[in-house]
PDB file of N, CA and C in Angstrom:
ATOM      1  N   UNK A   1     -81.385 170.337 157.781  1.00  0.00           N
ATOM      2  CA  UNK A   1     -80.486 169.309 158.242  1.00  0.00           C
ATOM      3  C   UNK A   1     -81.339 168.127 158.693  1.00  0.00           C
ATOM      4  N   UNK A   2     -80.949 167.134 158.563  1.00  0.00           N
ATOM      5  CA  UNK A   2     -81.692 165.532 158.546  1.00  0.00           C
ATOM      6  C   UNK A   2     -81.157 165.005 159.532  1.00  0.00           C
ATOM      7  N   UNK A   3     -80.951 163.832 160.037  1.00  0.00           N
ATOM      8  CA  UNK A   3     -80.197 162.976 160.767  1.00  0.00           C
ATOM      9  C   UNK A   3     -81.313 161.695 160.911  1.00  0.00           C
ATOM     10  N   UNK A   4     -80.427 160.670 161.063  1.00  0.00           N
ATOM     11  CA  UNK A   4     -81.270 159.226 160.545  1.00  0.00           C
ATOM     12  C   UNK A   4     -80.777 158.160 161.082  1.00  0.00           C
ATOM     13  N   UNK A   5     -81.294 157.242 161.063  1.00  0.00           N
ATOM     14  CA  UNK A   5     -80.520 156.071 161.074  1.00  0.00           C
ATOM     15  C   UNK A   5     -80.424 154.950 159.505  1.00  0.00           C
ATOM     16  N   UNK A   6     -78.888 154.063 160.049  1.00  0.00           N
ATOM     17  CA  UNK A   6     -78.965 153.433 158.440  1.00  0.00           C
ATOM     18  C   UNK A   6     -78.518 152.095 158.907  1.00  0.00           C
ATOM     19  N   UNK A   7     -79.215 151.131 158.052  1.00  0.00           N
ATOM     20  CA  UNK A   7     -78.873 149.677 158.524  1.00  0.00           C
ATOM     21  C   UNK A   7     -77.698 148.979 156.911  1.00  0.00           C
ATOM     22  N   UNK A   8     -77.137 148.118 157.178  1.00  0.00           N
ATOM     23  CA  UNK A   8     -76.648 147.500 155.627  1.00  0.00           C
ATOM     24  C   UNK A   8     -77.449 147.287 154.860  1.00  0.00           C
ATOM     25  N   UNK A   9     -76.815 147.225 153.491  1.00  0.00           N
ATOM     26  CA  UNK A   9     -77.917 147.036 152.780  1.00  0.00           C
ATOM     27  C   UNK A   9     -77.912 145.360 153.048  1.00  0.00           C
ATOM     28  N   UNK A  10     -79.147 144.679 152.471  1.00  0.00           N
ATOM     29  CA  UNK A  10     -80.032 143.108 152.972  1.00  0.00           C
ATOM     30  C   UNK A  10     -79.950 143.140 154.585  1.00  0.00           C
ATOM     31  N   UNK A  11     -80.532 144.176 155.129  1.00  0.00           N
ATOM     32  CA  UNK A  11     -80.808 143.620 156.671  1.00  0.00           C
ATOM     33  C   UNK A  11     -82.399 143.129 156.203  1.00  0.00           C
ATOM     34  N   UNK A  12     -82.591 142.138 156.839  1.00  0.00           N
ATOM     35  CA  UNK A  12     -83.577 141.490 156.782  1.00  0.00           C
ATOM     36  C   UNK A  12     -85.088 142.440 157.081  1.00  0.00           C
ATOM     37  N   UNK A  13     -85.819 142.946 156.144  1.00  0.00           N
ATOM     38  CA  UNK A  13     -87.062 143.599 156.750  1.00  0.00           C
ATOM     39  C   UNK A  13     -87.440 143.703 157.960  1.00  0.00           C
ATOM     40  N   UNK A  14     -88.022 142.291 158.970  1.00  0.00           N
ATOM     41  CA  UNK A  14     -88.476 142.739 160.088  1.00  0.00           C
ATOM     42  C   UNK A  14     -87.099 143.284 160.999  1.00  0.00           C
ATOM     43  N   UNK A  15     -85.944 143.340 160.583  1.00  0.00           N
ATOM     44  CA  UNK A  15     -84.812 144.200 161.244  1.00  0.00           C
ATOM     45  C   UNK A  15     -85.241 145.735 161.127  1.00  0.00           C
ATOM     46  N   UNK A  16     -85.320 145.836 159.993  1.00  0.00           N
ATOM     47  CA  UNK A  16     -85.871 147.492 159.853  1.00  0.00           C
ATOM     48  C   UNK A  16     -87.022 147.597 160.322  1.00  0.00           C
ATOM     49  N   UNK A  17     -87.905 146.499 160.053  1.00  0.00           N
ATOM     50  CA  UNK A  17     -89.556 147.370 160.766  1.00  0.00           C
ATOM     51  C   UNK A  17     -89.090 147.486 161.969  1.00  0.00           C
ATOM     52  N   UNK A  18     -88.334 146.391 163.096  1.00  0.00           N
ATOM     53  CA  UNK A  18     -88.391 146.527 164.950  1.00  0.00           C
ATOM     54  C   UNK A  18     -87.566 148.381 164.640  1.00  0.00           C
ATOM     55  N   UNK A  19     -86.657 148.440 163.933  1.00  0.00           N
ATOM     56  CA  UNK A  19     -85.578 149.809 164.115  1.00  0.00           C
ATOM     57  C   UNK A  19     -86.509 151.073 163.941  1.00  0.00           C
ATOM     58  N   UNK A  20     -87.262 150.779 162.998  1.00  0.00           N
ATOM     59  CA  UNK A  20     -87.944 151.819 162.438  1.00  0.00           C
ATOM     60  C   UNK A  20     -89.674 152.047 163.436  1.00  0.00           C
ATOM     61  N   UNK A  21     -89.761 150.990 164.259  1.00  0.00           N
ATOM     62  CA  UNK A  21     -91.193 151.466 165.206  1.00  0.00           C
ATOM     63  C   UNK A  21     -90.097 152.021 166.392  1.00  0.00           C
ATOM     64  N   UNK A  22     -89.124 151.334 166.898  1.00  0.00           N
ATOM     65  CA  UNK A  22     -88.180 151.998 167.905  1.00  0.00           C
ATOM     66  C   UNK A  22     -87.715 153.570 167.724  1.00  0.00           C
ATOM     67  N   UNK A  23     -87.226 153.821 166.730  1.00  0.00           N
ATOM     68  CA  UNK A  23     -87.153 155.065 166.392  1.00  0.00           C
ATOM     69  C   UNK A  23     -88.197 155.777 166.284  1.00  0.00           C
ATOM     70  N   UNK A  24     -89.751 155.490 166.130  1.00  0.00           N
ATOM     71  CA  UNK A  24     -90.879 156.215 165.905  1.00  0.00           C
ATOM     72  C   UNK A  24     -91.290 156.709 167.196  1.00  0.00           C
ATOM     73  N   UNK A  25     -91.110 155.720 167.803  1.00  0.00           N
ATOM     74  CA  UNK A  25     -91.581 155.793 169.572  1.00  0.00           C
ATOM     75  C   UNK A  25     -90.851 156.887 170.195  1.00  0.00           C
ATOM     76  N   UNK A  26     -89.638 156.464 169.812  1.00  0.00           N
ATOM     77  CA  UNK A  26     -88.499 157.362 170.422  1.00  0.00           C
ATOM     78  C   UNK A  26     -88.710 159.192 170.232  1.00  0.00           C
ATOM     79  N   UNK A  27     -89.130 159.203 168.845  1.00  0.00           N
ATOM     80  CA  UNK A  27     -89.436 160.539 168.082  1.00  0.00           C
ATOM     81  C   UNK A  27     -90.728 161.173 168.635  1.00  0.00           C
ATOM     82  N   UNK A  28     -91.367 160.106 168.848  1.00  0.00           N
ATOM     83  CA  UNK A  28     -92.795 160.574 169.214  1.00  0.00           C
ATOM     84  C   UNK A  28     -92.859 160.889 171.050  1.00  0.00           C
ATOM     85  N   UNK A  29     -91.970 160.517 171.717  1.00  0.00           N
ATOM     86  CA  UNK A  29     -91.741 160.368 172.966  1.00  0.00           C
ATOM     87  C   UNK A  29     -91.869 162.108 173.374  1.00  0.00           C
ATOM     88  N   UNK A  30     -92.378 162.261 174.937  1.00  0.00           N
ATOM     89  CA  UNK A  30     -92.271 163.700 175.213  1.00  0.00           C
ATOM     90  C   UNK A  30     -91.217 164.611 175.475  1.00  0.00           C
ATOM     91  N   UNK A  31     -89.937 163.667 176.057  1.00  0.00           N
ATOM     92  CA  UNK A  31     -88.983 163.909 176.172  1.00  0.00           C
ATOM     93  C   UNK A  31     -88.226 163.930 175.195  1.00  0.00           C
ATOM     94  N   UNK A  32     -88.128 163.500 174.401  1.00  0.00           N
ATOM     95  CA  UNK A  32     -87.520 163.267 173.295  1.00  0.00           C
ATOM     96  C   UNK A  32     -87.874 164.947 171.957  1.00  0.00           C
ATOM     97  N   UNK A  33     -89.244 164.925 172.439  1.00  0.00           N
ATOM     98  CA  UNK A  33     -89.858 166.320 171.691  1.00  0.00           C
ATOM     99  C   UNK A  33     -89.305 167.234 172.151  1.00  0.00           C
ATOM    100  N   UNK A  34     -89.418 167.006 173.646  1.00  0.00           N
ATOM    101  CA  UNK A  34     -89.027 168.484 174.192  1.00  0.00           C
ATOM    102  C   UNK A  34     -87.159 168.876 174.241  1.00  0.00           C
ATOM    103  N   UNK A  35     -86.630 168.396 174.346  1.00  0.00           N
ATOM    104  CA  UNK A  35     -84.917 167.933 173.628  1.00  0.00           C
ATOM    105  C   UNK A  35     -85.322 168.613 172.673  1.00  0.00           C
ATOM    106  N   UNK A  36     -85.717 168.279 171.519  1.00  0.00           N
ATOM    107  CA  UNK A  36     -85.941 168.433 170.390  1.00  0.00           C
ATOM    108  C   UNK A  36     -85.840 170.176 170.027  1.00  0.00           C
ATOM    109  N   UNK A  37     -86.855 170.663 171.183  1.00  0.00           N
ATOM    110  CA  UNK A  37     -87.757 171.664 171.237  1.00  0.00           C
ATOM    111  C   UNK A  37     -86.950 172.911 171.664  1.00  0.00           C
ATOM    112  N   UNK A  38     -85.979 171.868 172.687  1.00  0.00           N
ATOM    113  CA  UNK A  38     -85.248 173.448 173.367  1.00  0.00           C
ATOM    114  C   UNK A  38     -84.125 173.641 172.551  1.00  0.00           C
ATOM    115  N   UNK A  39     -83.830 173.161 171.765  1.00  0.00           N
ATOM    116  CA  UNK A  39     -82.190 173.356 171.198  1.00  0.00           C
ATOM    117  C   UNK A  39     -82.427 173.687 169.301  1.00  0.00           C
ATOM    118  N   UNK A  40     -83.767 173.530 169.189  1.00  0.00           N
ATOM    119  CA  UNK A  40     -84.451 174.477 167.890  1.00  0.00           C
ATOM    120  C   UNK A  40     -84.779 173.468 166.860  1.00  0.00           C
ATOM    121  N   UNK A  41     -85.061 172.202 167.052  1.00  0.00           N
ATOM    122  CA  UNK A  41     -85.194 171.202 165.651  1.00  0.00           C
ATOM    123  C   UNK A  41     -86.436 171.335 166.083  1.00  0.00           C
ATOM    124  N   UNK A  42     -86.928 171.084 164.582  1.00  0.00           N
ATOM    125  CA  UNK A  42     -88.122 170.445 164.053  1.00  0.00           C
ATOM    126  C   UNK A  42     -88.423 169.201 164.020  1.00  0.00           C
ATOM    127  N   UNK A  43     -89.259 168.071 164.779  1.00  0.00           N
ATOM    128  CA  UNK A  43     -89.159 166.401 164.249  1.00  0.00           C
ATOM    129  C   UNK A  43     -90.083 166.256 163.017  1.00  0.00           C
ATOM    130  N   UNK A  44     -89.789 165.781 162.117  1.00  0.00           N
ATOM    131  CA  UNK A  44     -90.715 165.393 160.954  1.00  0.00           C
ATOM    132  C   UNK A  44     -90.420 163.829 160.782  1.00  0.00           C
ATOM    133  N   UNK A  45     -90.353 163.014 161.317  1.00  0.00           N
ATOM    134  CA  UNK A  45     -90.590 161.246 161.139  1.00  0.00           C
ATOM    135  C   UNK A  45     -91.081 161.079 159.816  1.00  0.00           C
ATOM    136  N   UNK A  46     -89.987 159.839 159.297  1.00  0.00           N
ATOM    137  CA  UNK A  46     -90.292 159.726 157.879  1.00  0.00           C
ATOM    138  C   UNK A  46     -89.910 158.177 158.134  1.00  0.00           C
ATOM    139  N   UNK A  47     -90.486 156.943 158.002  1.00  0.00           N
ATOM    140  CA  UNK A  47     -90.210 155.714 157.126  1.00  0.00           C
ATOM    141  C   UNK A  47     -89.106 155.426 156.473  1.00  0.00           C
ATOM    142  N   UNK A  48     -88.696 154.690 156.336  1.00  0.00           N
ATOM    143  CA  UNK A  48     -87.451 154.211 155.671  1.00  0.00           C
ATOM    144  C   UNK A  48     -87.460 154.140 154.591  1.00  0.00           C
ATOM    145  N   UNK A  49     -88.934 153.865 153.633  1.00  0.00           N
ATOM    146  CA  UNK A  49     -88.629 154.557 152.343  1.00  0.00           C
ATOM    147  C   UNK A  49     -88.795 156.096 151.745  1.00  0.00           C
ATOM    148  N   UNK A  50     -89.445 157.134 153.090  1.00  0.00           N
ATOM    149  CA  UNK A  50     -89.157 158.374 152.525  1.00  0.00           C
ATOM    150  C   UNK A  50     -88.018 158.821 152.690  1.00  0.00           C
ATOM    151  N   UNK A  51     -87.164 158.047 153.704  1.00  0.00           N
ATOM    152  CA  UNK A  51     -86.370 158.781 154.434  1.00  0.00           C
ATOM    153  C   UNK A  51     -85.170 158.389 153.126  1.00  0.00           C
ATOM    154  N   UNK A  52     -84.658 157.054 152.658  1.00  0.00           N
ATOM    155  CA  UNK A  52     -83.784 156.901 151.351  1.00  0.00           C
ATOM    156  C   UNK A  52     -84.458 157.782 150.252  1.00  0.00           C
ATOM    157  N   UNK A  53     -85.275 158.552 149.690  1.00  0.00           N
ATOM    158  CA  UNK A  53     -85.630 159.100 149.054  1.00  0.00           C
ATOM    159  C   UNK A  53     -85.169 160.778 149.002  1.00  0.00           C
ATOM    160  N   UNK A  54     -85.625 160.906 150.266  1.00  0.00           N
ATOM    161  CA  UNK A  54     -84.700 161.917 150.643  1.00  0.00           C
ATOM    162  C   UNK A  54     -83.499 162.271 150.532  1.00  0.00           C
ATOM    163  N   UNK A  55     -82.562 161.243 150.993  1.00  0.00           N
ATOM    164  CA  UNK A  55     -81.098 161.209 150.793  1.00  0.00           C
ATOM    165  C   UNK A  55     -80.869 161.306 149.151  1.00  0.00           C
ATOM    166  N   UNK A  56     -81.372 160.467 148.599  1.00  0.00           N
ATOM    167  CA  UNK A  56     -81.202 160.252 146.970  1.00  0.00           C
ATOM    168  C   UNK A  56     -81.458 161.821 146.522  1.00  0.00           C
ATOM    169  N   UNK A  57     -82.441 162.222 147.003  1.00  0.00           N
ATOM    170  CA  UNK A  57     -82.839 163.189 146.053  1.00  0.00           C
ATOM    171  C   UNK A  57     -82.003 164.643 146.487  1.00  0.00           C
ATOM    172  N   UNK A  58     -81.330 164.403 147.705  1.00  0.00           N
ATOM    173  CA  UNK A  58     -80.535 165.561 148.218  1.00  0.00           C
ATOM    174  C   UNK A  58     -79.421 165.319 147.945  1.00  0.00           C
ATOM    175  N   UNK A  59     -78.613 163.874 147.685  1.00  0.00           N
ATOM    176  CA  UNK A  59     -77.631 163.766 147.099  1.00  0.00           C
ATOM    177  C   UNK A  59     -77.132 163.920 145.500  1.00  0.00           C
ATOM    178  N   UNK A  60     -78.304 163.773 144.947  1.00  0.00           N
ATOM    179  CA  UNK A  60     -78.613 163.990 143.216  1.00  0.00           C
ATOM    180  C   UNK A  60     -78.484 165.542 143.362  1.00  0.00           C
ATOM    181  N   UNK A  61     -79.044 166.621 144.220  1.00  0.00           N
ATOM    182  CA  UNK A  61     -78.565 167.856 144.192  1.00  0.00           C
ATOM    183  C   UNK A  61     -77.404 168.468 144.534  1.00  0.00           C
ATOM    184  N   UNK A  62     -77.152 167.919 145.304  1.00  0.00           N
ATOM    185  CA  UNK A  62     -75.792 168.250 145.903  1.00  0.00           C
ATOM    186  C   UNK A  62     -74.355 168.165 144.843  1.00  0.00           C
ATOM    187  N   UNK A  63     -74.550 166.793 144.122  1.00  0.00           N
ATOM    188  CA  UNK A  63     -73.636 166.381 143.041  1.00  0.00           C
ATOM    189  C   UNK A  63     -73.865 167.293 141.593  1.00  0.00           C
ATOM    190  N   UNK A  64     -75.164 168.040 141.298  1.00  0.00           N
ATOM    191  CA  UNK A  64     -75.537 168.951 140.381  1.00  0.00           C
ATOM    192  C   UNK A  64     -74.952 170.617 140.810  1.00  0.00           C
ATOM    193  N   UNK A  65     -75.429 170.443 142.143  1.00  0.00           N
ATOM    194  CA  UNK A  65     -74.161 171.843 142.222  1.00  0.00           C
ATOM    195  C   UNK A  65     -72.831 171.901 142.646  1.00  0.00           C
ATOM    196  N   UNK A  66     -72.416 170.780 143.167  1.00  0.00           N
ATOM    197  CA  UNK A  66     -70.992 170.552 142.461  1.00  0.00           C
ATOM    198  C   UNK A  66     -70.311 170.711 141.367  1.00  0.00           C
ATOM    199  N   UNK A  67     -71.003 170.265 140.544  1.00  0.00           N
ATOM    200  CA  UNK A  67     -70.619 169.666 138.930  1.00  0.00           C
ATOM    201  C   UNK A  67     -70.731 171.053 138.558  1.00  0.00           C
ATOM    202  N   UNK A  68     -72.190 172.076 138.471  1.00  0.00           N
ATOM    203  CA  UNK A  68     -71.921 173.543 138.683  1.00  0.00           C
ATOM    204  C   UNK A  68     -70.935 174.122 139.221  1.00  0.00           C
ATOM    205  N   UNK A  69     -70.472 174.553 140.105  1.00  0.00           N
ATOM    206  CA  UNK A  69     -69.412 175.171 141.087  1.00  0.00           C
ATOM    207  C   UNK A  69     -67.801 174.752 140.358  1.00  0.00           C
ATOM    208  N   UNK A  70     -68.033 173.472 139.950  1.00  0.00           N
ATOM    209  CA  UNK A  70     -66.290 172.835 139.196  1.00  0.00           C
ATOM    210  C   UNK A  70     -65.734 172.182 140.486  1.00  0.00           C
ATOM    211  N   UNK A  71     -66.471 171.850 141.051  1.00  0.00           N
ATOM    212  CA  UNK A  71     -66.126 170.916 142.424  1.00  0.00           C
ATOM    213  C   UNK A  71     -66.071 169.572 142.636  1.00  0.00           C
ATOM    214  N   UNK A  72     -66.447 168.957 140.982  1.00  0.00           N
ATOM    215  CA  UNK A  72     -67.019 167.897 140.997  1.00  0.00           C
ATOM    216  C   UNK A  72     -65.560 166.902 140.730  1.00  0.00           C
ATOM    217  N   UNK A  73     -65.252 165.770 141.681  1.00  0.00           N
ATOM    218  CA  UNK A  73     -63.732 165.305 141.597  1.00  0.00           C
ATOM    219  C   UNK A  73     -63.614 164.740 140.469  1.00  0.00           C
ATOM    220  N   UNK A  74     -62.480 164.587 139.403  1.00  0.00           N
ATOM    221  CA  UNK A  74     -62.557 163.952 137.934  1.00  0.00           C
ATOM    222  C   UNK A  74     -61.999 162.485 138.179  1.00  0.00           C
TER     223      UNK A  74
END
């Protein structure tokens, strides 16, 4: 399970870089780890272009085993 943040698409770059060091800090924070820590997640911090990559590539699966299963809406 993932969870992320998402801006519109054309937010202006340095919009995403300030979001994306804020969120790093935040992730990297001790408190924030230890939250993390007691309730069983893993943090793995990813960039905003691994992190759309991710989605793409979990959504490209997701729609393949759909389309498998007969789930896929016509």
């Amino acid at each position: 399970m993932w969870r992320g943040l998402a801006a519109p698409a054309g937010t202006p770059p340095e919009v995403i870089a300030t979001l994306e060091e804020a969120a790093r800090k935040a992730a990297e924070s001790p408190e924030f780890r230890k939250a993390a820590n007691d309730i069983g997640f893993e943090i793995d911090f990813a960039d905003h272009e691994a992190f759309g990559q991710l989605i793409a590539r979990d959504d490209a699966m997701i729609a393949r085993m759909m389309e498998e299963l007969g789930l896929k809406k016509q």
